[in-house]
N, C-alpha and C. Protein backbone atom coordinates (compact mmCIF):
# COMPACT_ATOMS: atom_id res chain seq x y z
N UNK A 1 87.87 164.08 69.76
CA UNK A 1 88.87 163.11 69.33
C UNK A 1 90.16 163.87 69.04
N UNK A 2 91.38 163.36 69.80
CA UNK A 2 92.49 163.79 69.56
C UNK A 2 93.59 163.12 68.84
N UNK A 3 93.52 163.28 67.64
CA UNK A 3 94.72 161.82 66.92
C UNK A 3 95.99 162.24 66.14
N UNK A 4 97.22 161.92 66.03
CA UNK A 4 98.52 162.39 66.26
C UNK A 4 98.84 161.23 64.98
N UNK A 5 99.60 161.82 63.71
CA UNK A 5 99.87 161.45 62.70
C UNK A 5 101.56 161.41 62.80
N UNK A 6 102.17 160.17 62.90
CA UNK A 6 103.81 160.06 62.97
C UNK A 6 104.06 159.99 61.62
N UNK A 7 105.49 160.10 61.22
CA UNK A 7 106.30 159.88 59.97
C UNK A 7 107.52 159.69 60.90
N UNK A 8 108.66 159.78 59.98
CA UNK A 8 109.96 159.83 60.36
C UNK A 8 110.57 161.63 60.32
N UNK A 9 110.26 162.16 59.50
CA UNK A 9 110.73 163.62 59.83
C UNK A 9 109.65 164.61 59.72
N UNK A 10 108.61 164.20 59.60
CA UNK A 10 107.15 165.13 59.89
C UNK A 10 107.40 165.70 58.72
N UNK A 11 107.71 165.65 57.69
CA UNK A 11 107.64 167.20 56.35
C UNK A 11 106.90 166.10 55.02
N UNK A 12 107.28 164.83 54.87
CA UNK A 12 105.94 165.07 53.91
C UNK A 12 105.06 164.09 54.42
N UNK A 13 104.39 162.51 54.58
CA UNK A 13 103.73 161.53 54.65
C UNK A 13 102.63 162.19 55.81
N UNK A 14 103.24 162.20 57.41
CA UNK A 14 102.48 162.65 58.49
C UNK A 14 102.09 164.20 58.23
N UNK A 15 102.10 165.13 57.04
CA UNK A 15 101.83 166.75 57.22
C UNK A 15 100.56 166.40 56.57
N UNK A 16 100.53 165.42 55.20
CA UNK A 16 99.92 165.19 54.55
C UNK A 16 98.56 164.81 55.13
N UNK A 17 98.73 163.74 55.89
CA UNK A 17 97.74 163.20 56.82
C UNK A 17 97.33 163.79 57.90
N UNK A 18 97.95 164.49 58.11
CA UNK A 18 97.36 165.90 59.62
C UNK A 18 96.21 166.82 58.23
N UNK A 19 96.75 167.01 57.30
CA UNK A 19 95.71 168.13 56.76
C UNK A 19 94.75 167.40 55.81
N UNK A 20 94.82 165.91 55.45
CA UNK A 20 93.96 165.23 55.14
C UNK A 20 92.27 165.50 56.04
N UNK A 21 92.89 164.92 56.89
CA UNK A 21 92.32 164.35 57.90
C UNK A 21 91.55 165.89 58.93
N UNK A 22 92.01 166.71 58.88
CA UNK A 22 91.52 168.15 59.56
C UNK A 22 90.68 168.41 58.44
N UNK A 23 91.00 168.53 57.27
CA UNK A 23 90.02 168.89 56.44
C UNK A 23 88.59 168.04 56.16
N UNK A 24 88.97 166.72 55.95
CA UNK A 24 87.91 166.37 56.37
C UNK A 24 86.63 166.09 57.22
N UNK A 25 87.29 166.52 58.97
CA UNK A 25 86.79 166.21 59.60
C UNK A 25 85.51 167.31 59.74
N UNK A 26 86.55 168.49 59.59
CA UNK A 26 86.46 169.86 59.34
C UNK A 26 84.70 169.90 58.36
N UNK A 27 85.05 169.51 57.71
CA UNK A 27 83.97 169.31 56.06
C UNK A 27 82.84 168.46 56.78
N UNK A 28 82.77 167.92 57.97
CA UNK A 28 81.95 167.14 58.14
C UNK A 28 81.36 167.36 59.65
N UNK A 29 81.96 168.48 60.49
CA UNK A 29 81.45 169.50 61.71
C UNK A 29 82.42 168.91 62.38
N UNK A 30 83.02 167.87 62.71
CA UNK A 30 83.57 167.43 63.69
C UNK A 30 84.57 168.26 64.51
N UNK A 31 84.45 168.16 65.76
CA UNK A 31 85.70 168.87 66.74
C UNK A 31 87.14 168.35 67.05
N UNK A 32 87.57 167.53 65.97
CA UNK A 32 88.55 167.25 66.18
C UNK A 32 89.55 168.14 66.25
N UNK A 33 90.71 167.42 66.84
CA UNK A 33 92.43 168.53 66.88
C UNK A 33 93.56 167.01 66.59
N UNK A 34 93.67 167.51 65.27
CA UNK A 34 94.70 166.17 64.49
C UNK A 34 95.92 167.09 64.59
N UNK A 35 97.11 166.54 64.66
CA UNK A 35 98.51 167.31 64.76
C UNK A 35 99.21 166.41 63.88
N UNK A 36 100.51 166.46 63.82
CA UNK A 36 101.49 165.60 63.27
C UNK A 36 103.07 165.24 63.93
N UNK A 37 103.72 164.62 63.93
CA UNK A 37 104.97 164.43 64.16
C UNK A 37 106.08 163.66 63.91
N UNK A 38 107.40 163.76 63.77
CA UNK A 38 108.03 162.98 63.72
C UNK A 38 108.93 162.07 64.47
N UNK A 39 109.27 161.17 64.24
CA UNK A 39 110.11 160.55 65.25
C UNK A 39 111.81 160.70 65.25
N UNK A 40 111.97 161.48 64.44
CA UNK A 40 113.20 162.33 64.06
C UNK A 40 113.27 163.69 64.26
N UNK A 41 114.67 164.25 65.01
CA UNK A 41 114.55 165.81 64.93
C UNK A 41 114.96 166.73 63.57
N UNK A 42 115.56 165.99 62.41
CA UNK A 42 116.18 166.84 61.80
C UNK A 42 115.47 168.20 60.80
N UNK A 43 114.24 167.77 60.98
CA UNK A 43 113.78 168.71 60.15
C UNK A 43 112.84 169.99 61.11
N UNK A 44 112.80 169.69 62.74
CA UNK A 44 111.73 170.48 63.62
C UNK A 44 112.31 171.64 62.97
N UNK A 45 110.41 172.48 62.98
CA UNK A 45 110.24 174.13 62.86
C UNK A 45 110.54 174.17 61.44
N UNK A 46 110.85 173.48 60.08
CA UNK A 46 110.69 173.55 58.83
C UNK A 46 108.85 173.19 58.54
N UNK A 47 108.83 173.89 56.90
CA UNK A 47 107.37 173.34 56.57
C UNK A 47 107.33 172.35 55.92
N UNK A 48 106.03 172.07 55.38
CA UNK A 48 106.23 170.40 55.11
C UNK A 48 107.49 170.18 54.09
N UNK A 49 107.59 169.41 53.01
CA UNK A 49 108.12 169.31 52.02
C UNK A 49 107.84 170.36 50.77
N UNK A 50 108.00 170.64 50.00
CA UNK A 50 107.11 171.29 48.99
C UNK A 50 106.07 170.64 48.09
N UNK A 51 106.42 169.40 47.71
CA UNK A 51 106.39 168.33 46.93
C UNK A 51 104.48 167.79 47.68
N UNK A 52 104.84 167.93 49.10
CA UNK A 52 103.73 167.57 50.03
C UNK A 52 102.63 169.03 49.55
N UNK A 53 103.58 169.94 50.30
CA UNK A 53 102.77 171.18 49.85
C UNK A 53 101.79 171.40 48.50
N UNK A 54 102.62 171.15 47.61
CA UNK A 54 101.81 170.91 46.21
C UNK A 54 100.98 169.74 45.89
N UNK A 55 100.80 168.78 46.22
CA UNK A 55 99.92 167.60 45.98
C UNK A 55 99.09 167.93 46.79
N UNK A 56 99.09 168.57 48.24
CA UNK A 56 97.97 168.96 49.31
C UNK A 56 97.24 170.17 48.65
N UNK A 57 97.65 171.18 48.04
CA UNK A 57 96.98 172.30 47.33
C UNK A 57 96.11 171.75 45.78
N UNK A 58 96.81 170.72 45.63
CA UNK A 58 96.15 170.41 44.10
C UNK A 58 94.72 169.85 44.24
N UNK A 59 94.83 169.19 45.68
CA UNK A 59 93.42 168.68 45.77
C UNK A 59 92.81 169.90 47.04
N UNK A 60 93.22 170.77 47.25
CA UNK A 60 92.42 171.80 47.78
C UNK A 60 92.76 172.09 49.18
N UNK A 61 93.97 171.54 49.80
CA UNK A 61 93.91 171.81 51.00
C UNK A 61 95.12 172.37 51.66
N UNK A 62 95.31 173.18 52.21
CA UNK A 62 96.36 174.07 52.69
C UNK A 62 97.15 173.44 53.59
N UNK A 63 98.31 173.33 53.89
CA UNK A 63 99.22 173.00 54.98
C UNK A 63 100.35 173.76 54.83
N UNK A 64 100.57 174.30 54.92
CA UNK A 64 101.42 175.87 54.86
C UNK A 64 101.73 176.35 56.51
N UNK A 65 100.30 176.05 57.06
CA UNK A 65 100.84 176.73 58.42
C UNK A 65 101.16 175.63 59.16
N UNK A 66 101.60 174.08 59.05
CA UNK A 66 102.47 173.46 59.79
C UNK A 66 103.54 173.36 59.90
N UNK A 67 104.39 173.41 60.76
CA UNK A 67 105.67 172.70 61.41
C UNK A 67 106.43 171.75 61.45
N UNK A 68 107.20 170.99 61.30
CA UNK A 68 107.73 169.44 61.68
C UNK A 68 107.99 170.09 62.86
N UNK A 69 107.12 168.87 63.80
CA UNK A 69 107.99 168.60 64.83
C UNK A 69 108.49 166.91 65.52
N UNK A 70 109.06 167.15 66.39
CA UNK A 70 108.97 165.79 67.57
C UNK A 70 108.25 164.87 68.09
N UNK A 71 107.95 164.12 68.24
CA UNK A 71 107.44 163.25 69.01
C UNK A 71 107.63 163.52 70.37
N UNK A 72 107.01 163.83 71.50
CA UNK A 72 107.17 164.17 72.91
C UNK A 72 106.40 162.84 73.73
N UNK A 73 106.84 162.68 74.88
CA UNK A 73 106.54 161.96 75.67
C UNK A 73 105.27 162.16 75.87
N UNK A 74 104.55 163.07 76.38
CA UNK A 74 103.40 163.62 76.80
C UNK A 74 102.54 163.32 75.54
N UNK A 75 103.05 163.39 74.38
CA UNK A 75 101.69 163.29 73.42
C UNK A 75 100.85 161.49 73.27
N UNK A 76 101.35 161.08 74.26
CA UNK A 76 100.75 159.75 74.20
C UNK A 76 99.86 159.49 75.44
N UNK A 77 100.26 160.82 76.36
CA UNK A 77 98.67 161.47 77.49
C UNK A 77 97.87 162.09 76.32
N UNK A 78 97.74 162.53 75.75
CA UNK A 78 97.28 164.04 75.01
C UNK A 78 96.71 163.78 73.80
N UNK A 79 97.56 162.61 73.58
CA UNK A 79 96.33 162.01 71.89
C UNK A 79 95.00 160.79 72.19
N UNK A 80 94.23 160.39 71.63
CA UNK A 80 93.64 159.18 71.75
C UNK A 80 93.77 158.58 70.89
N UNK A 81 94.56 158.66 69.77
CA UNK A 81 94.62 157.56 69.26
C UNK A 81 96.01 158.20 67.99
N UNK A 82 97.43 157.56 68.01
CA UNK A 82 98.10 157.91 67.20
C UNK A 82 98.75 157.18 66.23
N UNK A 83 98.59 157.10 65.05
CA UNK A 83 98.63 156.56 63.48
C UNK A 83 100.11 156.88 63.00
N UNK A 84 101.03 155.63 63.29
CA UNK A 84 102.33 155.61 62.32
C UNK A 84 101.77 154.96 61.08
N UNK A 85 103.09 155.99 60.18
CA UNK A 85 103.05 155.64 58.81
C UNK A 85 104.01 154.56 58.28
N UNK A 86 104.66 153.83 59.52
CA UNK A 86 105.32 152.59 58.88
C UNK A 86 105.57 152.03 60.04
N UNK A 87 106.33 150.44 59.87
CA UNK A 87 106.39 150.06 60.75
C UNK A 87 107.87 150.22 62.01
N UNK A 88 108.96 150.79 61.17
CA UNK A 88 110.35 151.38 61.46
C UNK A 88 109.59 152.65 63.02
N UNK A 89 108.67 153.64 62.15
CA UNK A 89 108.01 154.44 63.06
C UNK A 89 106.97 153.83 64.32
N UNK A 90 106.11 153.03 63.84
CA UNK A 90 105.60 152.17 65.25
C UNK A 90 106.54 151.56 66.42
N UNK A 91 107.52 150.93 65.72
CA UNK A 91 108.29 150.20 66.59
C UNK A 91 108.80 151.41 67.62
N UNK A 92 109.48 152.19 67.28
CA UNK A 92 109.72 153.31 67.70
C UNK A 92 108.76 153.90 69.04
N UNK A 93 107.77 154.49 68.27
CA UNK A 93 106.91 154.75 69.65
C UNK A 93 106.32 153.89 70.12
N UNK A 94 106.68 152.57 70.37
CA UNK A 94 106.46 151.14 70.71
C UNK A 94 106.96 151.52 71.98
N UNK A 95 108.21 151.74 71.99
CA UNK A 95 109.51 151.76 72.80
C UNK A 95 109.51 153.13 73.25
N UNK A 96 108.98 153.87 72.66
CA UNK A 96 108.96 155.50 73.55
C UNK A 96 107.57 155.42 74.81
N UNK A 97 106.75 154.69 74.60
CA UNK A 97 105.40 154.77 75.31
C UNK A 97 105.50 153.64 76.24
N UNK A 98 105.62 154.22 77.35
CA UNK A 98 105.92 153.58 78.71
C UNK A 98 104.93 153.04 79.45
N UNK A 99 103.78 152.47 79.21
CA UNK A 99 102.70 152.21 79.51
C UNK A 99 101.52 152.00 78.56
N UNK A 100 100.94 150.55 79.20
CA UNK A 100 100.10 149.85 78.52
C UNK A 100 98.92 150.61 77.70
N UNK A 101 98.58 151.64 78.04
CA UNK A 101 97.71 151.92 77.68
C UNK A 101 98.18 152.86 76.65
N UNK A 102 99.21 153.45 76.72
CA UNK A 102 99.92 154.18 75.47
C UNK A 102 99.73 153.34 74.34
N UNK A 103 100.92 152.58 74.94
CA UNK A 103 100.66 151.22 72.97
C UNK A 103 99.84 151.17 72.50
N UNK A 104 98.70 150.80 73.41
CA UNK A 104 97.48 150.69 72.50
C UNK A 104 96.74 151.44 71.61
N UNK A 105 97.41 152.73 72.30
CA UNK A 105 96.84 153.91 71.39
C UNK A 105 97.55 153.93 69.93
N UNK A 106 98.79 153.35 70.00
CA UNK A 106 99.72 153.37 68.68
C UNK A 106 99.31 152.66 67.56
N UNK A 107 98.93 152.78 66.37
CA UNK A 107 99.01 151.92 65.02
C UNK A 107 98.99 152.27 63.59
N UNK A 108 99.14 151.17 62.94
CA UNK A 108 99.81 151.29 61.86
C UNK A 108 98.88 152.34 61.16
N UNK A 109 98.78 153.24 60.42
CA UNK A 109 97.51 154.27 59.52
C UNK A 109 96.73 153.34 58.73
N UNK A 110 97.89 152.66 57.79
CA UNK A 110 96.81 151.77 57.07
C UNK A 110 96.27 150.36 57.15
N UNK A 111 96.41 149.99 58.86
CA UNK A 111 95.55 148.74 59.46
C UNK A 111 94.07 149.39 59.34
N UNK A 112 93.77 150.41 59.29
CA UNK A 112 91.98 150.78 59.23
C UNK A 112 91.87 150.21 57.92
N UNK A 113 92.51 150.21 56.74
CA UNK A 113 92.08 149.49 55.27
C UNK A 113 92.46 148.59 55.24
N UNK A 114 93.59 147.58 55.93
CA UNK A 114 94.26 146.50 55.59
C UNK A 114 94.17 145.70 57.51
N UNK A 115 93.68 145.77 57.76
CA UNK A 115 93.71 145.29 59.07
C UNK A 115 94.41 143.96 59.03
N UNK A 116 95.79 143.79 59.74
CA UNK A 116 96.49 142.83 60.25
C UNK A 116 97.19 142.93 58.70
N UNK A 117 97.21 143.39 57.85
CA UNK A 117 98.49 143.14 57.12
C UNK A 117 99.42 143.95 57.03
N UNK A 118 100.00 145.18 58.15
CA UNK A 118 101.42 145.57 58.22
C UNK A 118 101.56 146.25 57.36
N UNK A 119 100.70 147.06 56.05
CA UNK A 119 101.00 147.59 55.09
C UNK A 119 101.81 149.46 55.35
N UNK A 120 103.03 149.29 54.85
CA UNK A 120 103.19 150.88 55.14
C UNK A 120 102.92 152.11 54.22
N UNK A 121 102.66 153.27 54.65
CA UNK A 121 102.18 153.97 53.79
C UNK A 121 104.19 154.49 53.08
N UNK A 122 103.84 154.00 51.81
CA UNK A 122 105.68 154.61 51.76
C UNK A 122 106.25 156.04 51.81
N UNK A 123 107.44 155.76 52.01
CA UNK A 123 108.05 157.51 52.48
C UNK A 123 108.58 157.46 50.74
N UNK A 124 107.76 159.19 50.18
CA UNK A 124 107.92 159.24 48.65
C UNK A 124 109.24 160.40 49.09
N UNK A 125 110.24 160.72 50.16
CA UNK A 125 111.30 161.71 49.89
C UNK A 125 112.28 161.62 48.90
N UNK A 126 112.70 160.42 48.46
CA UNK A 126 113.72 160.44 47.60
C UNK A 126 113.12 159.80 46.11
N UNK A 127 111.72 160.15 46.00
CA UNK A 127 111.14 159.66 44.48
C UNK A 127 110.45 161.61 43.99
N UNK A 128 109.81 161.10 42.96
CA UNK A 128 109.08 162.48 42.07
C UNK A 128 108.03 162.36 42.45
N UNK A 129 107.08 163.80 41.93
CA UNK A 129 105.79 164.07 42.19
C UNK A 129 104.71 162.59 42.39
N UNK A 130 104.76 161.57 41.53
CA UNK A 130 104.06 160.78 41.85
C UNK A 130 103.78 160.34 42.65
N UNK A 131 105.08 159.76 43.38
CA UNK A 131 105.20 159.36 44.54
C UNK A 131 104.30 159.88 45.90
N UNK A 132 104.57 161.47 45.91
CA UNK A 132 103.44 161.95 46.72
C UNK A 132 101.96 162.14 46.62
N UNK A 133 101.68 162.03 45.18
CA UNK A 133 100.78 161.41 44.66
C UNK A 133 99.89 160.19 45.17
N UNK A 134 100.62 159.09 45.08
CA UNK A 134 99.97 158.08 45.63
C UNK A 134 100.29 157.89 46.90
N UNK A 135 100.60 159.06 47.49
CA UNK A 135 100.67 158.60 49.16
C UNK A 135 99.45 159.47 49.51
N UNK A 136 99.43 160.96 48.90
CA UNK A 136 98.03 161.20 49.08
C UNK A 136 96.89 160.28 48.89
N UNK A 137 96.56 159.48 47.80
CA UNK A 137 95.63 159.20 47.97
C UNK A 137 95.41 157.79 48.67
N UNK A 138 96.50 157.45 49.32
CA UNK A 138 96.30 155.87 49.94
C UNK A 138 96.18 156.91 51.77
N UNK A 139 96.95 157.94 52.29
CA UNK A 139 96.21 158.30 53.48
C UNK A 139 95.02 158.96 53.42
N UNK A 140 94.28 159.66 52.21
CA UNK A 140 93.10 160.08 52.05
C UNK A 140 92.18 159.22 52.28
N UNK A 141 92.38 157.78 51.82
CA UNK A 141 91.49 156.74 51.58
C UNK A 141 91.61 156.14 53.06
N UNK A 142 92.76 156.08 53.93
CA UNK A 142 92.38 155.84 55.62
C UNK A 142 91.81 156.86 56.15
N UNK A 143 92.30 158.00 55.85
CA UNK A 143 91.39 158.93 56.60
C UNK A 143 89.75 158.75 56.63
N UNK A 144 89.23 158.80 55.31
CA UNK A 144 88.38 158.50 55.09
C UNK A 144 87.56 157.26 55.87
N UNK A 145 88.48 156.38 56.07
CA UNK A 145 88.09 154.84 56.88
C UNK A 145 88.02 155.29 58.21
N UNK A 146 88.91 156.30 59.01
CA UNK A 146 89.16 156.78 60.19
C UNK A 146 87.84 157.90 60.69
N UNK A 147 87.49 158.50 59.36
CA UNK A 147 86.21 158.92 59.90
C UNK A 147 84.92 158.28 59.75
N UNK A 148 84.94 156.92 59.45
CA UNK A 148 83.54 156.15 59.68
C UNK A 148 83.72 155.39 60.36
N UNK A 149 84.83 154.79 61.03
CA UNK A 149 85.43 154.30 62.10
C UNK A 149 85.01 154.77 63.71
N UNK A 150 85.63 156.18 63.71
CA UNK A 150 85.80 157.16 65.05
C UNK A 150 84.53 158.17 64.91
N UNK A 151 84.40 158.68 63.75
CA UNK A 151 83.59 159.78 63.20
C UNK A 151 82.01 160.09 64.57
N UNK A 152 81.60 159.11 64.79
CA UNK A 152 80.58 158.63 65.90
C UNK A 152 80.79 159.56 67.48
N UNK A 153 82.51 159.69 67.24
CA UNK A 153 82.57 160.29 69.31
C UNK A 153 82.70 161.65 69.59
C-alpha cells in the first residue's frame, strides 16, 4: 500500500500524518511507503514545523528526517490512495489529476471517521501548541481507521 498525505505547505498537518501513519503501520509489520506533500511550494526542502516536530516526539515518534515537498503529477501513478487534509487541498488535486481513476484515489483524511461529512482536519499554523495537539490526535484517530480499513492488502 502506497498512500500520500496532502496539506497546503507539507510542514505541519500532512508531516504529522506521514509519521502517524508509518509508525503505525510500522508497529503492526505492514509494508507500507506513506510520504507527504504539499500543494504549495513555499516551504519545499524545509522540516516540518517545530510545533509538529514536538507534539510528534511527545507521543514518541520522530519526523525529523522529512522534507516539505510538492505535489507532482506522477504521484497520482505512484500512490494508491491519497488523503487531503481539507477541502481547499482536495479541490486542488481534483484539478491537478487528469484522469478518472486519479480522483478516485483522492479524499478527504477524515471521511474514514466522518464519511460524507466534509470534515477538515484544521491547519493549527497560526494558533499555539494545542492546536497541534488536537490535530494530532484527530489524524491519529484516522490513521488508526485507515489501518482497519486498508490494513488487510
Amino acid at each position: 500500500m502506497r498512500i500520500l498525505m496532502v496539506c497546503l505547505g507539507n510542514i505541519c498537518r500532512s508531516p504529522l500524518a506521514e509519521g502517524i501513519l508509518k509508525h503505525k503501520a510500522r508497529q503492526q509489520g505492514l509494508d507500507w511507503f506513506v510520504d507527504s506533500a504539499g500543494t504549495g511550494a513555499w516551504h519545499v526542502g524545509e522540516l516540518p514545523d517545530p510545533r509538529s516536530i514536538d507534539v510528534a516526539r511527545r507521543f514518541g515518534i520522530d519526523i525529523t528526517d522529512q522534507r516539505a515537498r510538492q505535489i507532482r503529477p506522477d504521484d497520482f501513478e505512484r500512490f494508491d490512495l491519497i488523503f487531503a487534509m481539507d477541502r481547499q487541498n482536495l479541490r486542488h488535486m481534483g484539478q491537478m489529476a487528469n484522469r478518472s481513476e486519479h480522483r478516485q484515489k483522492i479524499r478527504l483524511l477524515l471521511d474514514v471517521l466522518y464519511p460524507g461529512q466534509e470534515q477538515e482536519v484544521p491547519d493549527p499554523y497560526y494558533g499555539g501548541p494545542e492546536g497541534f495537539e488536537q490535530v494530532f490526535r484527530l489524524v491519529e484517530a484516522a490513521c488508526d481507521r485507515i489501518l482497519v480499513e486498508y490494513g488487510r492488502f
